[in-house]
PDB file of N, CA and C in Angstrom:
ATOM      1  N   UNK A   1     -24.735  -7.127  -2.456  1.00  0.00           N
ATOM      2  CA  UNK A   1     -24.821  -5.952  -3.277  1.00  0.00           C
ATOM      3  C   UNK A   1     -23.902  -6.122  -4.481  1.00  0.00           C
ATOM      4  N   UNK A   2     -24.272  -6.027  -5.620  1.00  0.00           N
ATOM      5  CA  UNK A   2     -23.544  -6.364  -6.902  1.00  0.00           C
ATOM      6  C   UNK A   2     -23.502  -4.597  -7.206  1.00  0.00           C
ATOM      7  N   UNK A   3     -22.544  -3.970  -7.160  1.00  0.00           N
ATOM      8  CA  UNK A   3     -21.923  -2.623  -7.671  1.00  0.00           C
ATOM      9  C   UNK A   3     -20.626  -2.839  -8.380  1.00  0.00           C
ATOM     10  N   UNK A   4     -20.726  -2.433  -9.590  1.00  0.00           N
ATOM     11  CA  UNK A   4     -19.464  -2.779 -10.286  1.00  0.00           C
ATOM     12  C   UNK A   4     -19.123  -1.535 -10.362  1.00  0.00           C
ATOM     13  N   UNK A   5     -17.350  -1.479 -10.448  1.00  0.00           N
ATOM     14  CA  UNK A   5     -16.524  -0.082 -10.113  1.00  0.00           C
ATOM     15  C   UNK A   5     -16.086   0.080 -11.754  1.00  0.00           C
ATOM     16  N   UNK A   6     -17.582   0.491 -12.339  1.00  0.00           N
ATOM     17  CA  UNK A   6     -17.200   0.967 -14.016  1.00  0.00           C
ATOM     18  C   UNK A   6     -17.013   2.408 -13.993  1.00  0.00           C
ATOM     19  N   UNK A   7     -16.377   3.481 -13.791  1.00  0.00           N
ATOM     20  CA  UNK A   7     -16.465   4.615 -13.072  1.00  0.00           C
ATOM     21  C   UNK A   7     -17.267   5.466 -14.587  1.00  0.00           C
ATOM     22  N   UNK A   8     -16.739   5.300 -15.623  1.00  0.00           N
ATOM     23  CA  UNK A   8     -17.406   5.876 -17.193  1.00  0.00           C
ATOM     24  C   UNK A   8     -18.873   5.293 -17.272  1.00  0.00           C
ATOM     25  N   UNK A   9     -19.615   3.984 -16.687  1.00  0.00           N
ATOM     26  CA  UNK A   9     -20.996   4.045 -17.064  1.00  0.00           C
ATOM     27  C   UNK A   9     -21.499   3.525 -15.694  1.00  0.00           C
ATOM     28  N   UNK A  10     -20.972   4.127 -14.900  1.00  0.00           N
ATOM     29  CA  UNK A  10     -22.211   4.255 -13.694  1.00  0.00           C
ATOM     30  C   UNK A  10     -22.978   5.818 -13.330  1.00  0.00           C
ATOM     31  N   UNK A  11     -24.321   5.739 -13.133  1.00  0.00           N
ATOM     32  CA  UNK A  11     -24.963   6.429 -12.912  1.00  0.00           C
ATOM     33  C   UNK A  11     -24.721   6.686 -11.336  1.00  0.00           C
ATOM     34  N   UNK A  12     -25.642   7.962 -11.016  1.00  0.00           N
ATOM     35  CA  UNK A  12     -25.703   8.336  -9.362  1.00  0.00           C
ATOM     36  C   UNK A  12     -26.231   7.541  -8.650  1.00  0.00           C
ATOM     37  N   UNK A  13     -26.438   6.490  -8.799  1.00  0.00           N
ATOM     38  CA  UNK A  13     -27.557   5.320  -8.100  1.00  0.00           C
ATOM     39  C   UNK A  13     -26.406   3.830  -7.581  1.00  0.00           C
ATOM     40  N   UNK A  14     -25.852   4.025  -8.456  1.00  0.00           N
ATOM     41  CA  UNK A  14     -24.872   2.994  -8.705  1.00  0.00           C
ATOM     42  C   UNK A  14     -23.481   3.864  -7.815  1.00  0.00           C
ATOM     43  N   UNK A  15     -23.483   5.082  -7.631  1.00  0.00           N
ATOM     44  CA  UNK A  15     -22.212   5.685  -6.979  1.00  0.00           C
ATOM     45  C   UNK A  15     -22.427   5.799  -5.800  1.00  0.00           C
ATOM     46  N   UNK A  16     -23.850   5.881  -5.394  1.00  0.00           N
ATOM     47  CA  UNK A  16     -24.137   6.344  -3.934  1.00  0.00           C
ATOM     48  C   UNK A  16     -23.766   4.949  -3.877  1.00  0.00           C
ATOM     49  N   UNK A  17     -24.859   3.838  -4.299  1.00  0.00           N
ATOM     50  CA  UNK A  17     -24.395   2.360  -3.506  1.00  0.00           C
ATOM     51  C   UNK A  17     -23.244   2.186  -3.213  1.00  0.00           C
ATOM     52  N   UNK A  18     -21.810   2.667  -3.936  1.00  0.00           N
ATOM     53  CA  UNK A  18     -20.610   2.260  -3.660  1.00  0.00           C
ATOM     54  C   UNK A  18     -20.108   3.138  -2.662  1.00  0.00           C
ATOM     55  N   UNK A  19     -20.317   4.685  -2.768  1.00  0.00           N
ATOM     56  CA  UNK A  19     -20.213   5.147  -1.293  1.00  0.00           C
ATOM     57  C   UNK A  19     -20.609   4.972   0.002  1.00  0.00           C
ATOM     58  N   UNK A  20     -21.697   3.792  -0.379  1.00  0.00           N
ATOM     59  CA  UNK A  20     -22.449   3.598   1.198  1.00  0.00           C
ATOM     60  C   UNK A  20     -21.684   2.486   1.694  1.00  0.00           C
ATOM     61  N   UNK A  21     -21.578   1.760   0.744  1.00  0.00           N
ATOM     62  CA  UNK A  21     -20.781   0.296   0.766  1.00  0.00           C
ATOM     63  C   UNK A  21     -18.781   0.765   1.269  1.00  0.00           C
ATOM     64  N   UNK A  22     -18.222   2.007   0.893  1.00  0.00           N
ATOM     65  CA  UNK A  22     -17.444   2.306   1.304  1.00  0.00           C
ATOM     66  C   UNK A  22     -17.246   2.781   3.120  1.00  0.00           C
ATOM     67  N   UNK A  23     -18.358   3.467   3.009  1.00  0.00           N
ATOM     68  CA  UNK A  23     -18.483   4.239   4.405  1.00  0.00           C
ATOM     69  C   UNK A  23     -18.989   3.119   5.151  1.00  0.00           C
ATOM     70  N   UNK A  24     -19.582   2.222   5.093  1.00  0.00           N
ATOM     71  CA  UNK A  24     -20.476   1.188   6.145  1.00  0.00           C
ATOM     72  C   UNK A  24     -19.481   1.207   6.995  1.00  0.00           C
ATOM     73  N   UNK A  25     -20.190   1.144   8.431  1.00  0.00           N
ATOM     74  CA  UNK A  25     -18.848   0.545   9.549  1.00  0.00           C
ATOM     75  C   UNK A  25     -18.031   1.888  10.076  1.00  0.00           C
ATOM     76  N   UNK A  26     -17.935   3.294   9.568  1.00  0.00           N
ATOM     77  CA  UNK A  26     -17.181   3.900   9.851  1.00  0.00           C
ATOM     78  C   UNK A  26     -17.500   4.937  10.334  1.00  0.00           C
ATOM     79  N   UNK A  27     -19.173   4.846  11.003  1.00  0.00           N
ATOM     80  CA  UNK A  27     -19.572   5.871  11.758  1.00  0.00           C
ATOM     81  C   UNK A  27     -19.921   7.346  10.652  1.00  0.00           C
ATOM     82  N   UNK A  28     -19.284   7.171   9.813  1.00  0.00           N
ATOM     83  CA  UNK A  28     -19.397   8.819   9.269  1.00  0.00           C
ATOM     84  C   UNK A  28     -20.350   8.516   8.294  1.00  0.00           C
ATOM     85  N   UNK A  29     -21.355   7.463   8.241  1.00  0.00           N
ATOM     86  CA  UNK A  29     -22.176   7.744   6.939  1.00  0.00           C
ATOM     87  C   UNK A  29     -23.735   8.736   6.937  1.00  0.00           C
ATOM     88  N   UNK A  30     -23.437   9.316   6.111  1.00  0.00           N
ATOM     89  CA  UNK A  30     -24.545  10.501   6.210  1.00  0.00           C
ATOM     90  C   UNK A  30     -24.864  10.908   4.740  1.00  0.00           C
ATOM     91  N   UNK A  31     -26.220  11.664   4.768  1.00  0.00           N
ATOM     92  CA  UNK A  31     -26.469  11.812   3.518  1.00  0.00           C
ATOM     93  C   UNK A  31     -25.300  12.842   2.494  1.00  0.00           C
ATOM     94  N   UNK A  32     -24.689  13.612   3.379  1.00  0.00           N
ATOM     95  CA  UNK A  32     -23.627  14.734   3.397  1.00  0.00           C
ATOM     96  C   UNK A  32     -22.486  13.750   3.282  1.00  0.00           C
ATOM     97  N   UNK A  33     -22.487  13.209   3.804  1.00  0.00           N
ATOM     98  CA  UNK A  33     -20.999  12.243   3.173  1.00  0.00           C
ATOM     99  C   UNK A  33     -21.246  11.543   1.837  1.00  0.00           C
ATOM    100  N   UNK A  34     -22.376  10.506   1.665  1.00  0.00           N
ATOM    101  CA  UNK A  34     -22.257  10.474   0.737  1.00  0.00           C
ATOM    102  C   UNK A  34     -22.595  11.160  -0.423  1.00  0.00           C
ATOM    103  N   UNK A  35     -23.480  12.192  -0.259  1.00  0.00           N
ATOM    104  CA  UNK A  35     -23.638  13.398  -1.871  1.00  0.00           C
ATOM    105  C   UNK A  35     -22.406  13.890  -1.949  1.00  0.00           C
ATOM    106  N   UNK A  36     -21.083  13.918  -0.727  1.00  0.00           N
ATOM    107  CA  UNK A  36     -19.871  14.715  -0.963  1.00  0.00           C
ATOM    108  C   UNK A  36     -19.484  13.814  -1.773  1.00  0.00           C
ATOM    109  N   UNK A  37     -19.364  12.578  -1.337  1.00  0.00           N
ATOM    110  CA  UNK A  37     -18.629  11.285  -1.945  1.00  0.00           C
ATOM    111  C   UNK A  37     -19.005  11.135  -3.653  1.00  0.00           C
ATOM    112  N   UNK A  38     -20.506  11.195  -4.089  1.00  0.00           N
ATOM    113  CA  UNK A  38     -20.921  10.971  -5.584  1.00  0.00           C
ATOM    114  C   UNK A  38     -20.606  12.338  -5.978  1.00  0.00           C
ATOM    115  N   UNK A  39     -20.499  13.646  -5.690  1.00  0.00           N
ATOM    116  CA  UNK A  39     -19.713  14.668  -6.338  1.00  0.00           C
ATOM    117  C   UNK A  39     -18.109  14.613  -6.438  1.00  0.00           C
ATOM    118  N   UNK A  40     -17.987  13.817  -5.891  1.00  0.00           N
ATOM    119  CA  UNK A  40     -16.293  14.138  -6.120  1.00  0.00           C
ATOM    120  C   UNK A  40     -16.100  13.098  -7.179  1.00  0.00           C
ATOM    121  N   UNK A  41     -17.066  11.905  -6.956  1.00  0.00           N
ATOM    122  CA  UNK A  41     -17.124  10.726  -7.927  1.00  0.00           C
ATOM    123  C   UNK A  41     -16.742  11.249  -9.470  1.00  0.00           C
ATOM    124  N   UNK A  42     -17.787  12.008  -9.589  1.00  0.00           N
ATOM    125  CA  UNK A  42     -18.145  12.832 -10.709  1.00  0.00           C
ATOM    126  C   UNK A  42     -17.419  13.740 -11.458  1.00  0.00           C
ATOM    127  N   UNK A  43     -16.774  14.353 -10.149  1.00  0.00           N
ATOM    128  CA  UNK A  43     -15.582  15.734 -10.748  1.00  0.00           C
ATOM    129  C   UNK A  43     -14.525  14.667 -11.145  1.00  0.00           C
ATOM    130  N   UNK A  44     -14.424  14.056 -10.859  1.00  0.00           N
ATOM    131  CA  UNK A  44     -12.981  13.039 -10.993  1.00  0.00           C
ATOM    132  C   UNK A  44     -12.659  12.398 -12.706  1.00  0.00           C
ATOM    133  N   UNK A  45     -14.677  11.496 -12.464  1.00  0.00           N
ATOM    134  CA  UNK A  45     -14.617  10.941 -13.997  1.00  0.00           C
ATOM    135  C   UNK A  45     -14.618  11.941 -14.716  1.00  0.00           C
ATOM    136  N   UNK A  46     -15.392  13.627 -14.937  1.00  0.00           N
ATOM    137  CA  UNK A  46     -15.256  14.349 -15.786  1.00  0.00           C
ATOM    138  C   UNK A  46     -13.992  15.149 -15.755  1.00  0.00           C
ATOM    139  N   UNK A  47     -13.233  14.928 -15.195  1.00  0.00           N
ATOM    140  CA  UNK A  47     -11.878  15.676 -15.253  1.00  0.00           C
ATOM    141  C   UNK A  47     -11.275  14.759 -16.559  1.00  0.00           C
ATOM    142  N   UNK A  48     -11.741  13.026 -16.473  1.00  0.00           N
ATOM    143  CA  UNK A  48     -11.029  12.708 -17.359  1.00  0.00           C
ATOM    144  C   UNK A  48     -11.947  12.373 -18.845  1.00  0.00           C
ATOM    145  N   UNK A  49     -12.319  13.597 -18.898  1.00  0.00           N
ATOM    146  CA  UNK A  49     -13.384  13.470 -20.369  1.00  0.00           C
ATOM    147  C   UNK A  49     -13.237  14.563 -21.442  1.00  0.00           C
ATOM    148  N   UNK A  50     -12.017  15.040 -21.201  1.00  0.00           N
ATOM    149  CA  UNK A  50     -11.201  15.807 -21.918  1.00  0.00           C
ATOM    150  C   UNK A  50      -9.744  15.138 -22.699  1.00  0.00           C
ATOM    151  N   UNK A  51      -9.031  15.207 -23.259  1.00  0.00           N
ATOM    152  CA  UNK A  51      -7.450  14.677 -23.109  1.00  0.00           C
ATOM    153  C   UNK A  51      -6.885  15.624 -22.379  1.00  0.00           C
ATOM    154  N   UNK A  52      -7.142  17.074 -22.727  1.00  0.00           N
ATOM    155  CA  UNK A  52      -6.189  17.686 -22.281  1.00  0.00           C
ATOM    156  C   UNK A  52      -5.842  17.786 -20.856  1.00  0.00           C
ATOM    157  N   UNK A  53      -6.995  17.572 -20.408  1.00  0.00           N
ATOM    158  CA  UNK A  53      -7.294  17.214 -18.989  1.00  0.00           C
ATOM    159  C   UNK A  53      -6.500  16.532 -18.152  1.00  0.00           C
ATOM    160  N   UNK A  54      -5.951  15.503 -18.704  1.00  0.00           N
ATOM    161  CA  UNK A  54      -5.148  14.541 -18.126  1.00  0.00           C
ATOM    162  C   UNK A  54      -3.683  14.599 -18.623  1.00  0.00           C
ATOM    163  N   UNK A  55      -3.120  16.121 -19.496  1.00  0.00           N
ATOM    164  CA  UNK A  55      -1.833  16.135 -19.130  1.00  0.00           C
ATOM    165  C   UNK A  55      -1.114  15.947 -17.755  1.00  0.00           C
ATOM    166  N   UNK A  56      -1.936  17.230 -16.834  1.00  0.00           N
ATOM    167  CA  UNK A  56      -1.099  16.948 -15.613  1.00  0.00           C
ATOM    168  C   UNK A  56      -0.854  15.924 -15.087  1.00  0.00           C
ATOM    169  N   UNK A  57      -2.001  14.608 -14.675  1.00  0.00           N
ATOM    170  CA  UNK A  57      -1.804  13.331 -14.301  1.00  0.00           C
ATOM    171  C   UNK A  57      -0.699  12.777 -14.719  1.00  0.00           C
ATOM    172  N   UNK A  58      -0.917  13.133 -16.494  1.00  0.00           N
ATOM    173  CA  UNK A  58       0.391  11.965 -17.183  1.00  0.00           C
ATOM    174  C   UNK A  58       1.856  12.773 -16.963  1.00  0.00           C
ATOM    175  N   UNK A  59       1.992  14.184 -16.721  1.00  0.00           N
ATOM    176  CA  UNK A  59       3.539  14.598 -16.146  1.00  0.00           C
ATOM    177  C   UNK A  59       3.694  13.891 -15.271  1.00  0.00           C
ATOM    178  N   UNK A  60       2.754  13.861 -14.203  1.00  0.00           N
ATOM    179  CA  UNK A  60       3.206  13.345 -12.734  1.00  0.00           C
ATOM    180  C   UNK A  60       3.855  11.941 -12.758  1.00  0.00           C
ATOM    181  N   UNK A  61       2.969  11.308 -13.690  1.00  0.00           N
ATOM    182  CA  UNK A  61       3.239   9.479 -13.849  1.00  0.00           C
ATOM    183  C   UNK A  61       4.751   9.689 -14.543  1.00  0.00           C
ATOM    184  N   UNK A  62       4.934  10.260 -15.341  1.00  0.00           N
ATOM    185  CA  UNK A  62       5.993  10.391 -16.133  1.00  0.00           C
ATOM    186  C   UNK A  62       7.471  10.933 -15.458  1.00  0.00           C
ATOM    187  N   UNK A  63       7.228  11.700 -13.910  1.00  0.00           N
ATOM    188  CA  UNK A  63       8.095  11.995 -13.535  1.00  0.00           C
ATOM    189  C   UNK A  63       9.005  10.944 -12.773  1.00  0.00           C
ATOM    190  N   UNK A  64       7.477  10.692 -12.318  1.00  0.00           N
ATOM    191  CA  UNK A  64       7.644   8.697 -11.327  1.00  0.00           C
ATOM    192  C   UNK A  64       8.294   8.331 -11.964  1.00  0.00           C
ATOM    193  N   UNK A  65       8.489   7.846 -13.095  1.00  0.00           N
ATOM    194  CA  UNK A  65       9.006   7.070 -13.708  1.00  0.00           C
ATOM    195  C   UNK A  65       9.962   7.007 -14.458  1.00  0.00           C
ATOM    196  N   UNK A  66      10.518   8.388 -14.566  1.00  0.00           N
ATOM    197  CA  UNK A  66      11.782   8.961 -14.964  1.00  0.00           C
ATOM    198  C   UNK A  66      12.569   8.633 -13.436  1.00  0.00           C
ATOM    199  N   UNK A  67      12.229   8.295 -12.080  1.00  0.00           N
ATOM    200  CA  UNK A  67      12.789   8.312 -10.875  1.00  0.00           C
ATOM    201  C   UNK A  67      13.046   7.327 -10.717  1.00  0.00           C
ATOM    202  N   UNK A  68      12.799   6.266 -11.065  1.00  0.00           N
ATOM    203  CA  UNK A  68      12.635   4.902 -10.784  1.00  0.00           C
ATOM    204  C   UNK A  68      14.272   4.217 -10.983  1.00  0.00           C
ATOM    205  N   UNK A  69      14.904   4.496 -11.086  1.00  0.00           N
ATOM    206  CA  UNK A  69      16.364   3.918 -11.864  1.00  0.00           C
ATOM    207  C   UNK A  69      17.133   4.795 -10.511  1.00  0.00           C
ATOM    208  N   UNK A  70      16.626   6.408 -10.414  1.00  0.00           N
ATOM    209  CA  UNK A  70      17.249   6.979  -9.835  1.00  0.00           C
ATOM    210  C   UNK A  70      17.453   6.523  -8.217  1.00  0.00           C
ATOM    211  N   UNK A  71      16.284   6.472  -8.049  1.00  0.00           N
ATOM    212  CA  UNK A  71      15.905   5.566  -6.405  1.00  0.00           C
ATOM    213  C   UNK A  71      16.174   4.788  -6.262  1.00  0.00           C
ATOM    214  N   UNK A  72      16.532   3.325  -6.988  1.00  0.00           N
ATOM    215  CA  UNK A  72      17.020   2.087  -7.267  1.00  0.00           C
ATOM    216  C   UNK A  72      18.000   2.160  -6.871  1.00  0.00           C
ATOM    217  N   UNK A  73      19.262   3.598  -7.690  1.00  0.00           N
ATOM    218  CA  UNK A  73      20.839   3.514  -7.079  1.00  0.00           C
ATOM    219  C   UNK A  73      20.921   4.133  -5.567  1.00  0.00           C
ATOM    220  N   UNK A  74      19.973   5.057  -5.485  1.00  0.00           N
ATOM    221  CA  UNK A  74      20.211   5.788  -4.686  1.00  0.00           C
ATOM    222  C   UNK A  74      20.013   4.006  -3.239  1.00  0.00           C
ATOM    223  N   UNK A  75      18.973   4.117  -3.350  1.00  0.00           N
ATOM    224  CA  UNK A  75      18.876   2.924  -2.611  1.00  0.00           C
ATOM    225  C   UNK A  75      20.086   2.064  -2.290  1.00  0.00           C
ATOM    226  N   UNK A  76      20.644   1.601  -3.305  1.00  0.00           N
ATOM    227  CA  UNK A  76      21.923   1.024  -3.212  1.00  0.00           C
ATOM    228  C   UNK A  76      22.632   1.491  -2.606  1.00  0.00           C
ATOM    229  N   UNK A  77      22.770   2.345  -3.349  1.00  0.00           N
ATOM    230  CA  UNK A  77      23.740   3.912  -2.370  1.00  0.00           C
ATOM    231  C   UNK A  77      24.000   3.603  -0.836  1.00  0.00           C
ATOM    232  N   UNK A  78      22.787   4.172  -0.351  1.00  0.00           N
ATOM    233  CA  UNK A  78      22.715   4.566   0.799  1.00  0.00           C
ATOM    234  C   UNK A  78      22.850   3.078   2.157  1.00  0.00           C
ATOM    235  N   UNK A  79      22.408   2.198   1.327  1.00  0.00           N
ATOM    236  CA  UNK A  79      22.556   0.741   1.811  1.00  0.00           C
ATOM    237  C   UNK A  79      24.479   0.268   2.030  1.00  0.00           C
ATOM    238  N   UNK A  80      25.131   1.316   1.179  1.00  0.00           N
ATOM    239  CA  UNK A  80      26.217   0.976   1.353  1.00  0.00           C
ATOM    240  C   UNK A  80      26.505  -0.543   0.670  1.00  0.00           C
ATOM    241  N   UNK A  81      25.813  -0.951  -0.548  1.00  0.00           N
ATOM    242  CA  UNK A  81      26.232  -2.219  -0.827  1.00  0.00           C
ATOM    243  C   UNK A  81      27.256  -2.144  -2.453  1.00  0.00           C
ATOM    244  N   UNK A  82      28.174  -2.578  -2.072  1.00  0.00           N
ATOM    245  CA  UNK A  82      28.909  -2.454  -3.212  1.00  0.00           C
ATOM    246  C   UNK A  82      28.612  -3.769  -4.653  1.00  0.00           C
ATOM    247  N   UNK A  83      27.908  -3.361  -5.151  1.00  0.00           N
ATOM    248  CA  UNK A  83      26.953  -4.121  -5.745  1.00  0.00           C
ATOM    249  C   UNK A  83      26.206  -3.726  -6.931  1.00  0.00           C
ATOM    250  N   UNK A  84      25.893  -4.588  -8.018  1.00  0.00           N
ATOM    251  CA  UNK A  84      25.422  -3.994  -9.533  1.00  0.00           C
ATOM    252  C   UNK A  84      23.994  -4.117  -9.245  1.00  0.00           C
ATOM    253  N   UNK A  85      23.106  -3.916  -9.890  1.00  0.00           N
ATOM    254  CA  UNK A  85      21.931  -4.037 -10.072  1.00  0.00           C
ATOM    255  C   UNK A  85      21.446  -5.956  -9.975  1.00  0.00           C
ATOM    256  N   UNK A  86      20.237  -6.297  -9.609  1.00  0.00           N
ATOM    257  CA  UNK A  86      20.062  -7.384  -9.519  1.00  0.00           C
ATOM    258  C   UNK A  86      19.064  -7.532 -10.615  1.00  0.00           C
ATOM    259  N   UNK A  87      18.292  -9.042 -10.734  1.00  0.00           N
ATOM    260  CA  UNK A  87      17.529  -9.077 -12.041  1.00  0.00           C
ATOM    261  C   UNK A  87      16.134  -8.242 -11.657  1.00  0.00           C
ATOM    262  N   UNK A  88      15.918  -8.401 -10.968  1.00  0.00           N
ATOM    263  CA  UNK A  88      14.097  -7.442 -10.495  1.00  0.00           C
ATOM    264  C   UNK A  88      14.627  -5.879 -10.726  1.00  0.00           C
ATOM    265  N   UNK A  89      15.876  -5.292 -10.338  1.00  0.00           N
ATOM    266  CA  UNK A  89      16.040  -3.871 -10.501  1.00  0.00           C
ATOM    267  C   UNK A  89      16.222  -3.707 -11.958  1.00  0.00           C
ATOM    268  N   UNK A  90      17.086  -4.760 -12.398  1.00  0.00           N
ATOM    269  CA  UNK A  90      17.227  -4.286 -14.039  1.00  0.00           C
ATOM    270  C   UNK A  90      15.684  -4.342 -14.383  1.00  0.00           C
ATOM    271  N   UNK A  91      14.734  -5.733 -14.192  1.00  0.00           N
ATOM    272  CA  UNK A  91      13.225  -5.504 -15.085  1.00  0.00           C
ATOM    273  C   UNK A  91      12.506  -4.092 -14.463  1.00  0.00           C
ATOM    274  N   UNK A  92      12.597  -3.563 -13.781  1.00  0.00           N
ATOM    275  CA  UNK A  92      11.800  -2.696 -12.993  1.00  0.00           C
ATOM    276  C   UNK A  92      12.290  -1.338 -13.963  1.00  0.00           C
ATOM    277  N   UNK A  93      13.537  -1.041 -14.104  1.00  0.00           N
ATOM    278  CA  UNK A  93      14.004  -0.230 -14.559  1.00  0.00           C
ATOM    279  C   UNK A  93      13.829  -0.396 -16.303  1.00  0.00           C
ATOM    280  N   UNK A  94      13.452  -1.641 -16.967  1.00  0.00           N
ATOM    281  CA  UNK A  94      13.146  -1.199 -18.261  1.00  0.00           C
ATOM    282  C   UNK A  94      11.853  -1.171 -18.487  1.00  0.00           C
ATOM    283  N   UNK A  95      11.128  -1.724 -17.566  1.00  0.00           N
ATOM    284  CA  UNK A  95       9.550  -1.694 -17.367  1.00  0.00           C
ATOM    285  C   UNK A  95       9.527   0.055 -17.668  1.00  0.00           C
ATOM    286  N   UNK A  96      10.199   0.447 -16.691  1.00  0.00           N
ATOM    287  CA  UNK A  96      10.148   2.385 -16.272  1.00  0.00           C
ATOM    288  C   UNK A  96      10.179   2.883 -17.434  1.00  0.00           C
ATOM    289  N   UNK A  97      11.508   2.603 -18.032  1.00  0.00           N
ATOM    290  CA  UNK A  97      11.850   3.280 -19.442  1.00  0.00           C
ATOM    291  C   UNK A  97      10.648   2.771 -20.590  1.00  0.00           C
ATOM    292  N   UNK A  98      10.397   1.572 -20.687  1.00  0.00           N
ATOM    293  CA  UNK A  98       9.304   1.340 -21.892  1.00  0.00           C
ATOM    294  C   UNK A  98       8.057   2.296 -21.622  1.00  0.00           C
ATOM    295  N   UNK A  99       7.699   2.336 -20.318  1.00  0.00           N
ATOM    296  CA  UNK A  99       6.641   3.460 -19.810  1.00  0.00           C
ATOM    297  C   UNK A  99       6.819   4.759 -20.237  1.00  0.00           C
ATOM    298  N   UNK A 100       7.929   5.235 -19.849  1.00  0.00           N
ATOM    299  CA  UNK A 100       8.226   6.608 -20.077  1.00  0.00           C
ATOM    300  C   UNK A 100       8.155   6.726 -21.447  1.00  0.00           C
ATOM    301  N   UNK A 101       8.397   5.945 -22.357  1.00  0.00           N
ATOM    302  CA  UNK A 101       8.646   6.205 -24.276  1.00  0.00           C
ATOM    303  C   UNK A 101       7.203   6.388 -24.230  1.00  0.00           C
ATOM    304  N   UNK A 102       6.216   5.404 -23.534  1.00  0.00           N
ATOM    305  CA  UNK A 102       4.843   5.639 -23.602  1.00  0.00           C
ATOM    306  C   UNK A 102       4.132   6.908 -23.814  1.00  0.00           C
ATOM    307  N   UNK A 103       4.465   7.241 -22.357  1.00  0.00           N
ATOM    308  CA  UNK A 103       4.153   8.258 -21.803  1.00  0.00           C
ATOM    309  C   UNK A 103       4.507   9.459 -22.762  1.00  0.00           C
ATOM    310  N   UNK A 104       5.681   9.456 -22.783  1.00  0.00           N
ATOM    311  CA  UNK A 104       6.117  10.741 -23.972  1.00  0.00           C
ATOM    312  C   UNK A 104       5.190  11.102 -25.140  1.00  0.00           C
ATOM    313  N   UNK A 105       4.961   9.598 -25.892  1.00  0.00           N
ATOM    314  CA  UNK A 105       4.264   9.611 -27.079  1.00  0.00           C
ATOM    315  C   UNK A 105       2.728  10.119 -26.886  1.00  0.00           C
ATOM    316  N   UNK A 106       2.237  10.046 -25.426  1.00  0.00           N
ATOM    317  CA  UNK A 106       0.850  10.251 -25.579  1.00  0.00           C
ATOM    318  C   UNK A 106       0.704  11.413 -25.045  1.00  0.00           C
ATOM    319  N   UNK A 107       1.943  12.004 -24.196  1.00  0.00           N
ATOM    320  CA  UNK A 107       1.617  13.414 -24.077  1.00  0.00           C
ATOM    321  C   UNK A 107       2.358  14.311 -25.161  1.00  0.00           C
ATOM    322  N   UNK A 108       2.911  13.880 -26.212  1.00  0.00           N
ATOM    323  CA  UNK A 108       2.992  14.404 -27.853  1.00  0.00           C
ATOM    324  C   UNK A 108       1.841  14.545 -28.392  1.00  0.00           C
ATOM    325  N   UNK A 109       1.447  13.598 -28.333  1.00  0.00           N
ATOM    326  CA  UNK A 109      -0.038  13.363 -29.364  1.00  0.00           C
ATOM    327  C   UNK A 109      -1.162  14.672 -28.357  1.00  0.00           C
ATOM    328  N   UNK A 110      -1.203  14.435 -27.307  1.00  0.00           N
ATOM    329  CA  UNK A 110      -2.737  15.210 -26.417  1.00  0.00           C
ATOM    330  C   UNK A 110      -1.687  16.356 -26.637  1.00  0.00           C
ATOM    331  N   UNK A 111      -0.997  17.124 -26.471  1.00  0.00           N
ATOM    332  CA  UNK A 111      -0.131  18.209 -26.695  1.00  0.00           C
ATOM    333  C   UNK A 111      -0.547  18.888 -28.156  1.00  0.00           C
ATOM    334  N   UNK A 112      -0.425  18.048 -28.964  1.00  0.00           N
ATOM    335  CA  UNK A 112      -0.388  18.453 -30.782  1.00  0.00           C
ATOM    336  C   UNK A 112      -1.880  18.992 -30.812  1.00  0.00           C
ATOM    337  N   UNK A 113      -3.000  17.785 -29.887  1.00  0.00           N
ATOM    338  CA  UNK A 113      -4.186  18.083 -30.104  1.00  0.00           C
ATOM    339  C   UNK A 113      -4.718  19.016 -29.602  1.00  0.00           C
ATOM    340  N   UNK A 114      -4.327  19.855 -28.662  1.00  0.00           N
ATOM    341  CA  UNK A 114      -4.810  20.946 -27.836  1.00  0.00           C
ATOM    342  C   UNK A 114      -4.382  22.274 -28.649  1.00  0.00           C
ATOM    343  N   UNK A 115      -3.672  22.491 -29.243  1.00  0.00           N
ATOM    344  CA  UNK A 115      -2.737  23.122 -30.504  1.00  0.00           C
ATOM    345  C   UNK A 115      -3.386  23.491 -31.435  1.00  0.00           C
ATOM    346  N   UNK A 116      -4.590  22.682 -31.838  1.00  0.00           N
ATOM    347  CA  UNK A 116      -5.350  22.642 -33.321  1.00  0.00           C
ATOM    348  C   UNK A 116      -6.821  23.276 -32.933  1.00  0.00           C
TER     349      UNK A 116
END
């Protein structure tokens, strides 16, 4: 079965196949599972066919990732290791921060645009 997971240009034909192909094997496949399965398909991609739509998503990502430095020490912390950051915590932690400048800028921009 060739189903590609393009979620913006697949049709209902192409979503059921991937719900059937999901459910195989797990006893629960039914026509009711999968029409639940290609409606939720659906609410999902059109949730993101708005911008504004996807503020909330991008707070959430943005909070993650404001945490990421925080959990790192805390981690340390609680490990009791008297100890600086290592090289994977420092990249992890500017990975976070370059994200977050991201993030900021594009929920500026979808912010300004909902405004107008």
């Amino acid at each position: 079965m060739n189903v590609k997971n393009t979620p913006f240009s697949m049709d209902a034909d192409e979503i059921t196949m991937l719900a059937m192909a999901k459910l195989r094997g797990v006893k629960k496949l039914s026509d009711t599972n999968v029409d639940c399965f290609v409606a939720g398909y659906k609410t999902c991609m059109d949730g993101f066919s708005e911008p504004g739509d996807i503020l909330p998503l991008l707070a959430c990502m943005l909070h993650k990732q404001e945490m990421v430095e925080d959990d790192i020490k805390m981690t340390i912390g609680y490990a009791d290791l008297r100890r600086g950051l290592n090289k994977e915590e420092i990249e992890k932690i500017r990975r976070a921060n370059e994200i977050i400048a991201a993030l900021n800028n594009l929920i500026e921009v979808l912010t300004k645009g909902e405004k107008i």
